[in-house]
Structure formats: C-alpha cells, structure tokens
Protein backbone atom coordinates (compact mmCIF):
# COMPACT_ATOMS: atom_id res chain seq x y z
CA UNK A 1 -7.26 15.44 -17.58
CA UNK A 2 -4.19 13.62 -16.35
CA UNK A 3 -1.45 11.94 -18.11
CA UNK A 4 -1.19 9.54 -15.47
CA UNK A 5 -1.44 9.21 -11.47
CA UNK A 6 1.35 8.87 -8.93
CA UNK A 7 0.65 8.35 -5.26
CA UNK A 8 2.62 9.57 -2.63
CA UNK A 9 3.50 7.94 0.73
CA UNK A 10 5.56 9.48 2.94
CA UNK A 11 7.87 6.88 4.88
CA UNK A 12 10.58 6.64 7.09
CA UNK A 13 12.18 3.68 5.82
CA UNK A 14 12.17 3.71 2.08
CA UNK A 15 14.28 -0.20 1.68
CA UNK A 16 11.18 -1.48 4.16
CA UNK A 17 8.49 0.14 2.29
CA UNK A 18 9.85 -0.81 -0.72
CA UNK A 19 9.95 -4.53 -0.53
CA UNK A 20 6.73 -4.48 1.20
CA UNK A 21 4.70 -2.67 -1.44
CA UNK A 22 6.65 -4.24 -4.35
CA UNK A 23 5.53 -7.54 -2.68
CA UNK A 24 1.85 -6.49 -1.97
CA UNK A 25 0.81 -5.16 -5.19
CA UNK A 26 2.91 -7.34 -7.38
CA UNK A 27 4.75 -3.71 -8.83
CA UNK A 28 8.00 -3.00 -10.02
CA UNK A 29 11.20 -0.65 -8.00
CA UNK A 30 11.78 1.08 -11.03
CA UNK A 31 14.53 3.75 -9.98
CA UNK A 32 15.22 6.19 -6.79
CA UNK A 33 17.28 8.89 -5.76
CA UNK A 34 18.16 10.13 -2.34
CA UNK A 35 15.03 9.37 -0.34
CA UNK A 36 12.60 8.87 -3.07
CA UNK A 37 11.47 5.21 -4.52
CA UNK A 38 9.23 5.00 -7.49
CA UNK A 39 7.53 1.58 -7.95
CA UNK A 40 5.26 1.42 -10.23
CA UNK A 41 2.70 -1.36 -11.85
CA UNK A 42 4.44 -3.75 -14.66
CA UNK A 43 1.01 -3.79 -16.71
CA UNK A 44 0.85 -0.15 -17.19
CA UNK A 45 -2.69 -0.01 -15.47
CA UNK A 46 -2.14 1.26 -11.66
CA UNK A 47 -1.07 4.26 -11.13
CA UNK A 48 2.74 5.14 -10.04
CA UNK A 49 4.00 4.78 -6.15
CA UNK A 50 6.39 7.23 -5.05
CA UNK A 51 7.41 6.43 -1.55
CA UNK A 52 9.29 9.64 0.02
CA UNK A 53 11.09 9.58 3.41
CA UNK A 54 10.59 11.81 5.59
CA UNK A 55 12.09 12.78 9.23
CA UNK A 56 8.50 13.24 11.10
CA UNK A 57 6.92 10.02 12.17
CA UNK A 58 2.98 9.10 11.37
CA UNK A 59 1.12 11.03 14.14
CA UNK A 60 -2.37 10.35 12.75
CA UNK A 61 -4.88 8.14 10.38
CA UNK A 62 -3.91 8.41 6.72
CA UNK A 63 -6.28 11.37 5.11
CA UNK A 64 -6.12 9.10 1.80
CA UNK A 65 -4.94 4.95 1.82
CA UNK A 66 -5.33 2.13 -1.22
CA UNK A 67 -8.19 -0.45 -1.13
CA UNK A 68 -6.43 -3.36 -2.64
CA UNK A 69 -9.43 -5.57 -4.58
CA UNK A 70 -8.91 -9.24 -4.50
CA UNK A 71 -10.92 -12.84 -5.36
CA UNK A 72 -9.46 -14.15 -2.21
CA UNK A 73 -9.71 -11.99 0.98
CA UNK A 74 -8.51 -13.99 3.94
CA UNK A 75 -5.93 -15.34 1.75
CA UNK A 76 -4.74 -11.59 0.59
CA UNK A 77 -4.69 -10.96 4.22
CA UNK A 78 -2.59 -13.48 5.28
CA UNK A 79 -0.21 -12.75 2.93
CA UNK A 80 0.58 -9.39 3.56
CA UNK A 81 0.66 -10.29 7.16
CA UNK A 82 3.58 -12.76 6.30
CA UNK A 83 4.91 -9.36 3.95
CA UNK A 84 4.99 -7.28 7.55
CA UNK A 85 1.62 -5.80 7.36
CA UNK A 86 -0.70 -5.53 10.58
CA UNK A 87 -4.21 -6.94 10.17
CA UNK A 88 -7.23 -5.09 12.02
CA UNK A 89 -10.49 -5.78 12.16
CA UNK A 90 -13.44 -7.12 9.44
CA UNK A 91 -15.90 -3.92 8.37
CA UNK A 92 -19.17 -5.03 7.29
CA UNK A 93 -21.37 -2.86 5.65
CA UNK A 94 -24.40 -1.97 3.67
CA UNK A 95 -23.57 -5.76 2.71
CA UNK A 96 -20.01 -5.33 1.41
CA UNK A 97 -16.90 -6.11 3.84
CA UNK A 98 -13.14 -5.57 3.91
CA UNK A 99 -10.37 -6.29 5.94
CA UNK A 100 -8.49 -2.82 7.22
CA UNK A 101 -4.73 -3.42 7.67
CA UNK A 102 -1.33 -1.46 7.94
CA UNK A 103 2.17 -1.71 6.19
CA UNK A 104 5.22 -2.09 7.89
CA UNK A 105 5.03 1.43 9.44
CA UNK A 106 1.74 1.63 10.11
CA UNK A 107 -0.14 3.11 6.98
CA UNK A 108 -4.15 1.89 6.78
CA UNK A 109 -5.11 0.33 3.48
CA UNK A 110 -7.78 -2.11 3.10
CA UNK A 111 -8.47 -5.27 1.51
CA UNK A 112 -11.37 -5.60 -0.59
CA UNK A 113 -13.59 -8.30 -2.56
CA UNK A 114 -13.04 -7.64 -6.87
C-alpha cells in the first residue's frame, strides 16, 4: 500500500497553474525547483499536486482529471471561472450531475455534488 498519493499534471506554465490550483482546491505551493511545483493540501487529507512543465502542448482529453466534490455547484463553478477556468456543459446521469470544466490551459476536471 502507499505512503501517500501525488498527482501529476503536466503544464506549460507552472506560475499560471499554480495560482489557479492553489486557488481552486484551497492547497498550499509548498516548494519547486526548475519546472516542477508541488502544492499540496494544508489538512493532510488530499493527496500531493505536482505540476511539471513540459515543452509539448495538450493534444488530447486528459486519460485521468480530478472531480472536485462540493455543497454548492453553480457557485463552485463560478468561481473557478473567475480563477481562469473554462466551464462546459451540465452531465446528467443515472440521476447524479456535474459540471465538466478546464483550468487555465485546458485540463478537464469536473465539479461534483459532496
């Protein structure tokens, strides 16, 4: 079993990506060096971030992305959107919606009811 998690994203603008995640999941820029950013949760819970630029631009959908669980939906929405995320459309179903979105450089994640 693991110690912990960390989650990769591969970015081309680490300073972006940082203050946008930081800002959407309330976590911490704990250190960096050369073009890696860690960020990780304050409360110990979630698992580590570890944004890592990269030269090659996103080509395709993300094979993996974070549902983000919230009370308030619309309201989590239109915050990130005022953080520099993209919002898509509404996906309804088998009776349970979310809202997909982007980040900054056009990464899917969702936003989901708690």
């Amino acid at each position: 079993m693991a110690d912990y998690l960390v989650l990769t994203l591969d970015v081309a603008d680490p300073d972006v990506q940082t203050a946008f995640w930081c800002g959407a999941l309330g976590y911490e820029h704990t250190g960096g060096v050369g073009h890696y950013r860690m960020l990780t949760d304050p409360s110990g819970k979630g698992p580590k971030l570890l944004l890592q630029q990269v030269p090659e631009s996103k080509s395709a959908k993300n094979r993996l992305h974070l549902d983000v669980h919230v009370s308030d939906q619309e309201g989590e929405a239109a915050r990130l959107v005022a953080l520099g995320a993209h919002r898509g459309e509404r996906v309804d179903e088998f009776g349970i919606f979310w809202i997909t979105m982007r980040d900054p450089e056009g990464n899917e994640f969702c936003v989901c009811a708690s």
